[in-house]
Protein backbone atom coordinates (compact mmCIF):
# COMPACT_ATOMS: atom_id res chain seq x y z
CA UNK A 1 91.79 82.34 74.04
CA UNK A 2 90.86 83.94 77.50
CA UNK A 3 89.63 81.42 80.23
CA UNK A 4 88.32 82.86 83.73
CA UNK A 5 90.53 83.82 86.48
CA UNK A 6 90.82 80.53 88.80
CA UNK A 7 88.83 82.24 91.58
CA UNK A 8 85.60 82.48 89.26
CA UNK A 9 85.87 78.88 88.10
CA UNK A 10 83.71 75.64 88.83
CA UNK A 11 86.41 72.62 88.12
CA UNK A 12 85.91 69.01 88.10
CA UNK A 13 88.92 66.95 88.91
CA UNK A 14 88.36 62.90 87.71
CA UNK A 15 90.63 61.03 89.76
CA UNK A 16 91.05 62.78 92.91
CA UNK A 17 91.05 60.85 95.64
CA UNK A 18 94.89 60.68 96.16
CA UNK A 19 97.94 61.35 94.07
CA UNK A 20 97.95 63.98 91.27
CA UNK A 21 94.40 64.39 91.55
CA UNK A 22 93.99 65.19 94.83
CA UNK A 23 96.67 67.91 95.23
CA UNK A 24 95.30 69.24 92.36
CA UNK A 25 91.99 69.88 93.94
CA UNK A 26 93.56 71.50 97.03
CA UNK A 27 95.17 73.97 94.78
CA UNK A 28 92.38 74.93 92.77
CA UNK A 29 90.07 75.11 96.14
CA UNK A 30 92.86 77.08 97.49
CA UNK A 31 92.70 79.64 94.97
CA UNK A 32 88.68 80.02 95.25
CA UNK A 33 87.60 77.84 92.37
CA UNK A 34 84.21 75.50 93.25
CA UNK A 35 86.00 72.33 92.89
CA UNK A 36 83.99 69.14 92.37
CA UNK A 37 85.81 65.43 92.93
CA UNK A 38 85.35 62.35 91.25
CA UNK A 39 86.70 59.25 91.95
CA UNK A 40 85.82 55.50 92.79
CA UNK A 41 86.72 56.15 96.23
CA UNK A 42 84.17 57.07 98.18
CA UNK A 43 86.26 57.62 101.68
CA UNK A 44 89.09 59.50 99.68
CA UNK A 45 86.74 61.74 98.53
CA UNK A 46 85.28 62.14 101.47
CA UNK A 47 88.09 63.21 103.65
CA UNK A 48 88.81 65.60 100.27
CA UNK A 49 86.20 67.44 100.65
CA UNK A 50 86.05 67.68 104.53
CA UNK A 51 89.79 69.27 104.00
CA UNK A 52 88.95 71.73 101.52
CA UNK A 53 85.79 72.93 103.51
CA UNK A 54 88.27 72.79 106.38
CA UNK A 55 90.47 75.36 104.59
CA UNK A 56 87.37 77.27 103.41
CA UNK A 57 86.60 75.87 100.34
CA UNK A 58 83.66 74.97 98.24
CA UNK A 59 83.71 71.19 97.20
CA UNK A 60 81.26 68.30 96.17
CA UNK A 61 81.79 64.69 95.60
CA UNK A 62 80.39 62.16 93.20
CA UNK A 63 81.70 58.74 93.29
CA UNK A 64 81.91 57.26 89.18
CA UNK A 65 83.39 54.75 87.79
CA UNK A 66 84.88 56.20 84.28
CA UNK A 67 84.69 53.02 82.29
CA UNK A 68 80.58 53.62 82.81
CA UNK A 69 79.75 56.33 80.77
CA UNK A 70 76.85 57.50 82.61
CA UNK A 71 78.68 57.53 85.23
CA UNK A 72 81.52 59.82 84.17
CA UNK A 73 78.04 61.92 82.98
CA UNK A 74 76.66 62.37 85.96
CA UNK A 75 79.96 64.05 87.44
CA UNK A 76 79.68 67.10 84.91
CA UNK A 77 75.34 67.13 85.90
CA UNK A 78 76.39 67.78 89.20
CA UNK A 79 79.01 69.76 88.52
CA UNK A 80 76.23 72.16 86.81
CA UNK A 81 73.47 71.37 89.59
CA UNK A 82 74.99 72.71 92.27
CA UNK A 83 77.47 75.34 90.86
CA UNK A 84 75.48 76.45 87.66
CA UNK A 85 78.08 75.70 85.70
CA UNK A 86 81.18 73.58 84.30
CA UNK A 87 84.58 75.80 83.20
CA UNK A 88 87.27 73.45 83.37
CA UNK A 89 87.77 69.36 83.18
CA UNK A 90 90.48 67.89 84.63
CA UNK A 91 90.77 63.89 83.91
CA UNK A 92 93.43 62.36 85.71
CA UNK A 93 91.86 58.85 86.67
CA UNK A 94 94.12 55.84 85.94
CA UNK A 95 95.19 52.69 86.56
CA UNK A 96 98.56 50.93 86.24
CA UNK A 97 99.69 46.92 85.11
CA UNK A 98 103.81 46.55 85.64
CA UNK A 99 103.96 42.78 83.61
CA UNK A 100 106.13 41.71 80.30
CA UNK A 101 103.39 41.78 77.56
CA UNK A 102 103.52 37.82 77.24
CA UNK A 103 102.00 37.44 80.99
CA UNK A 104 99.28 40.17 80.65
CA UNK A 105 96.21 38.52 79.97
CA UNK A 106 93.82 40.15 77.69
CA UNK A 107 91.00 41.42 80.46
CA UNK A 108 94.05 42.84 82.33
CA UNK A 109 95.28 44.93 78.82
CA UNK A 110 91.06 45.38 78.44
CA UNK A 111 90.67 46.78 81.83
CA UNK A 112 93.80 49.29 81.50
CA UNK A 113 93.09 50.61 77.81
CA UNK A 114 88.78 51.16 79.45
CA UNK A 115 90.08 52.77 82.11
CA UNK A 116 93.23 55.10 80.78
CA UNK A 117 91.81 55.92 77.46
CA UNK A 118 87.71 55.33 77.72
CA UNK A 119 87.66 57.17 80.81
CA UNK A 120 89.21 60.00 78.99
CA UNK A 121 87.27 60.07 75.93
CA UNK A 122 84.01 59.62 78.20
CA UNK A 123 84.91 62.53 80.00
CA UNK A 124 85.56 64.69 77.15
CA UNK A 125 82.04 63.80 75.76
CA UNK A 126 80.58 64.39 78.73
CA UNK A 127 82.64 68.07 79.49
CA UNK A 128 81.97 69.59 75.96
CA UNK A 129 78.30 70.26 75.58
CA UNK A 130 78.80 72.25 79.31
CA UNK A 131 81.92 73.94 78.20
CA UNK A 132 80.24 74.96 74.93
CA UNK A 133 76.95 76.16 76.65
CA UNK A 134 79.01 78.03 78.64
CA UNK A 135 80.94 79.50 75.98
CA UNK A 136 84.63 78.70 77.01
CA UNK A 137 86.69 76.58 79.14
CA UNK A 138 89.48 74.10 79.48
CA UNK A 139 89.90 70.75 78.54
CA UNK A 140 92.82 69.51 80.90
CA UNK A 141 93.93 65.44 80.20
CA UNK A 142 96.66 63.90 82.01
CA UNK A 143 98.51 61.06 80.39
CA UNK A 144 102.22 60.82 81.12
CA UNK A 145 105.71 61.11 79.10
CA UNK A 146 104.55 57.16 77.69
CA UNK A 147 102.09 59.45 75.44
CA UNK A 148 105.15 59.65 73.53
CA UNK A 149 107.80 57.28 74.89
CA UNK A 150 107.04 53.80 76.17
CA UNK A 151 108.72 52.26 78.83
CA UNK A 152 109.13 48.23 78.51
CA UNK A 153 107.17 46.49 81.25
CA UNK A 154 103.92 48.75 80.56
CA UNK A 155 102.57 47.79 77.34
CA UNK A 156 98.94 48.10 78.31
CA UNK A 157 99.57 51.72 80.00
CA UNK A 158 101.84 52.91 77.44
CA UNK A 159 98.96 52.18 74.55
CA UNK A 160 96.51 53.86 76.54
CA UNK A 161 98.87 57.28 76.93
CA UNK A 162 99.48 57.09 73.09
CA UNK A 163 95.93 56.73 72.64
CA UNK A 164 94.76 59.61 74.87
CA UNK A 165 97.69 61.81 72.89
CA UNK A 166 96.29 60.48 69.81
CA UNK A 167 92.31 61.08 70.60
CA UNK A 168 93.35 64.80 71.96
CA UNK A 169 95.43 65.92 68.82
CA UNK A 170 91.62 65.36 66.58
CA UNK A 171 89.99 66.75 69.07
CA UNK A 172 91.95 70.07 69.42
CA UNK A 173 91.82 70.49 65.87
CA UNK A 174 87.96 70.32 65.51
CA UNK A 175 87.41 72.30 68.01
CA UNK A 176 89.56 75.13 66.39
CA UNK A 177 87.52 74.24 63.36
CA UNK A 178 83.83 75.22 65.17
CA UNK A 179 86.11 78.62 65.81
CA UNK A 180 85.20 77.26 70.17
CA UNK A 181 87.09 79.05 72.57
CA UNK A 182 87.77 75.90 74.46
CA UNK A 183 91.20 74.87 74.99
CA UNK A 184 92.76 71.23 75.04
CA UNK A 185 95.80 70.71 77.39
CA UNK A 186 97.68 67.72 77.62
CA UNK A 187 99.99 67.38 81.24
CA UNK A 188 102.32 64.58 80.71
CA UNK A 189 104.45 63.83 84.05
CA UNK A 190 107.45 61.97 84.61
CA UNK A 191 108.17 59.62 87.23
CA UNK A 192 105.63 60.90 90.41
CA UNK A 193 105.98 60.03 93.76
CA UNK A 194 102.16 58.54 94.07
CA UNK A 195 100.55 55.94 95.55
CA UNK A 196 99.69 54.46 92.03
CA UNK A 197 102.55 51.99 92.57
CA UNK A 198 101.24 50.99 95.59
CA UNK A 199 97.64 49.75 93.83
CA UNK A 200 99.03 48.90 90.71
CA UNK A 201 98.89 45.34 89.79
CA UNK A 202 103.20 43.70 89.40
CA UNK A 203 103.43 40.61 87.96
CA UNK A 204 107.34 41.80 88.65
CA UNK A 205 107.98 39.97 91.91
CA UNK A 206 108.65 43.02 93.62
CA UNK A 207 106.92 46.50 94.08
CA UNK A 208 107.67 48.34 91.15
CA UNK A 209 108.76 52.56 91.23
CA UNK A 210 108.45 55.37 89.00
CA UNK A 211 111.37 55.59 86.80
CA UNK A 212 114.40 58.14 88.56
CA UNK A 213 114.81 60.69 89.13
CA UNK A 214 111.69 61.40 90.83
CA UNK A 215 109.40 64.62 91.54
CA UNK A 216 106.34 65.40 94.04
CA UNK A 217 102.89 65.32 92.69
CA UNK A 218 102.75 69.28 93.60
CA UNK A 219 104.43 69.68 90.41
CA UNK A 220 102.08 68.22 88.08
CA UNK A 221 99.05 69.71 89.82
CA UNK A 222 100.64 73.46 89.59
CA UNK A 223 100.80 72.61 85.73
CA UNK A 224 97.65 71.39 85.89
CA UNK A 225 95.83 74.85 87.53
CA UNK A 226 98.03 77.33 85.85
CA UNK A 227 96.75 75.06 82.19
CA UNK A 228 93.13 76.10 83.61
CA UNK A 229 93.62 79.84 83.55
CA UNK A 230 96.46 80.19 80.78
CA UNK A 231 95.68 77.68 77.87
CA UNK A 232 98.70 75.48 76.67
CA UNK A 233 98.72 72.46 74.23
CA UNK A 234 101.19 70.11 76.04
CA UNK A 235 103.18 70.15 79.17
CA UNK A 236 106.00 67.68 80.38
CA UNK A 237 106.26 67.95 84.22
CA UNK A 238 110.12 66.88 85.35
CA UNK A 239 112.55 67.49 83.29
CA UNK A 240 114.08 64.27 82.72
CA UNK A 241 110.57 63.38 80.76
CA UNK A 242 111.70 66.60 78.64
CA UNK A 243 115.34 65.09 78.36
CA UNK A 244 113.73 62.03 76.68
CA UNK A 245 111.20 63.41 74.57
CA UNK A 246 113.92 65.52 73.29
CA UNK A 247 116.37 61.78 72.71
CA UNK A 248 112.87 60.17 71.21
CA UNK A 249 112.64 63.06 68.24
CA UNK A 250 116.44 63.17 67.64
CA UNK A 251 117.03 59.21 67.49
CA UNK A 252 114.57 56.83 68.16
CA UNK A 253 117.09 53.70 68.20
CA UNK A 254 119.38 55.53 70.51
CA UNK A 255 116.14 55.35 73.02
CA UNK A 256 115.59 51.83 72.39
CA UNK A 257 119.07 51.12 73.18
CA UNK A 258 118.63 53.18 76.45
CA UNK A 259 115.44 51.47 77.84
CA UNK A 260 116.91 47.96 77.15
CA UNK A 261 119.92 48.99 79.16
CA UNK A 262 118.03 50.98 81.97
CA UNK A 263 114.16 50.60 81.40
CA UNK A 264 113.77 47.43 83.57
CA UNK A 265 115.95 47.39 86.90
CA UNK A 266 115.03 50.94 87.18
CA UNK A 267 111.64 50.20 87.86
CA UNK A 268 112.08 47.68 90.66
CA UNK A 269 112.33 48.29 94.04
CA UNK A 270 113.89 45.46 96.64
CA UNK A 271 110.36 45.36 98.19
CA UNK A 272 108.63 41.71 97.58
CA UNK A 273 105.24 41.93 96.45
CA UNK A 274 103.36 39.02 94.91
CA UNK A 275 100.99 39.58 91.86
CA UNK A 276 98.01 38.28 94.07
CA UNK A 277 98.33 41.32 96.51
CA UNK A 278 95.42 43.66 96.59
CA UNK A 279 95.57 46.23 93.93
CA UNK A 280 92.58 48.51 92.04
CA UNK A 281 92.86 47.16 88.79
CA UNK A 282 89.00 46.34 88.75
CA UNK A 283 88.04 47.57 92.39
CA UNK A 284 89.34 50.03 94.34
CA UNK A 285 91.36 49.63 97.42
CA UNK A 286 91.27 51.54 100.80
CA UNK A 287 95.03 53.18 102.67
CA UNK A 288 96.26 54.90 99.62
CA UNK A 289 93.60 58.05 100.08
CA UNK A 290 97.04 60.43 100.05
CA UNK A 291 99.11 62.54 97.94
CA UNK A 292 102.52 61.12 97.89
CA UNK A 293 103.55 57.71 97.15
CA UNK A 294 106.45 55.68 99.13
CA UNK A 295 109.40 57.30 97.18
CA UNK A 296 108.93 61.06 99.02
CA UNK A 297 113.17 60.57 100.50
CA UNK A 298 113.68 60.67 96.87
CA UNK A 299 111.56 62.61 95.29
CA UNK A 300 112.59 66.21 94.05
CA UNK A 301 109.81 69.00 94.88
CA UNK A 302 111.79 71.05 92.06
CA UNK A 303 112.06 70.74 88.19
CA UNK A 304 114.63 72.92 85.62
């Protein structure tokens, strides 16, 4: 499967008003693609796009809400009104609940699974009749190592990740069926340093963290551009997420065993934060417009 060179590519990037997302965008505009940005923050994006035009880039933002279908379908009509075209999809919008399943209520496990996995699946439908117009492109979907491995204290994220993992496998396999040059990538990080643990919603007591050890969001948005111009079916970003995976194939019990010794103090940090502090579980929140999360003394900018 051949996919255009970056430099002659118009990319959408879901979720790019901070974190993952954002980095990602400043790569691909870096390397000449006509990058448009999605997000439910309108002054993120802004300040996106005024950076990448700063640097010399081409870049438009729509503001969408991916649990509203038309929404997410109105990012790719753009995409194709001003550039002409759609060649690659990046979804990386999500949302995050740290709460023992018993205290989740069921709009809070709603909102998560509508956000995580209906997002996705919305942008997929809305991606593929542009992609297939155009005659190739690039599917890119980031979930996270939960895809595969849960992590106690996340019930609601880790079904969405399995479901996304889930939805993708089908889809990647009819679209080899219709013989369509359009590849299906999955990136699924580790523990980031992003500010998603600064708006998720803890029922913990305290803020939570990403699991240790740690790495920079560059990572995962390298994986994500170099997915865009050389097609790959799944990617784990940090290798720790690779040292589980690996664990969670050889002995499934033997993980189990691990998480209930390590999988819940490891996700605490000493920092109090009450469960009624603002967070964007249903509205988006302003400050956290950035790249790295709180945890950038610890995080590693390097992966074996």
């Amino acid at each position: 499967m051949q996919l255009k060179p970056i430099n002659q590519q118009v990319v959408v990037l879901v979720g790019a008003s901070s974190g993952i997302g954002r980095n990602a965008a400043l790569q691909f505009a870096s390397r000449g693609a006509k990058v448009v940005v999605a997000a439910r923050s309108q002054p993120g994006l802004e300040s996106l796009v005024e950076e990448i035009r700063g640097l010399g880039g081409e870049a438009t933002a729509v503001v969408a809400d991916v649990t509203v279908f038309d929404q997410v379908k109105a990012i790719a009509d753009k995409a194709v009104e001003v550039y002409g075209r759609l060649d690659t999809w990046v979804h990386n919008a999500a949302i995050e609940i740290y709460a023992a399943f018993e205290v989740t209520t069921p709009e809070e496990f709603k909102r998560v699974i509508d956000v995580n996995l209906m997002g996705q699946v919305y942008g997929a439908m809305a991606a593929l009749p542009h992609l297939k117009r155009e005659g190739r492109g690039a599917l890119i979907h980031v979930t996270s190592v939960e895809a595969k491995r849960s992590l106690p204290l996340q019930t609601a994220y880790a079904a969405s990740k399995h479901g996304v993992d889930g939805f993708l496998e089908s889809l990647r396999v009819e679209l080899m069926h219709q013989k369509l040059p359009i590849s299906v990538t999955e990136i699924m990080p580790a523990g980031i340093n992003t500010p998603l643990f600064n708006k998720a919603r803890t029922k913990l007591g305290v803020k939570p963290q990403p699991t240790p050890p740690i790495y920079q969001p560059s990572l995962v948005a390298k994986a994500i551009v170099e997915a865009a111009e050389h097609p790959k079916r799944e990617v784990v970003v940090g290798d720790a997420g690779k040292i589980i995976l690996l664990a969670q194939r050889i002995s499934p019990g033997l993980v189990d065993a691990y998480m209930e010794r390590n999988g819940f103090d490891s996700q605490y940090t000493k920092e109090p934060k009450s469960e009624n502090a603002p967070d964007n579980l249903f509205d988006p929140i302003s400050d956290y417009d950035k790249i790295e999360g709180d945890f950038s003394d610890q995080a590693r900018s390097w992966s074996l």
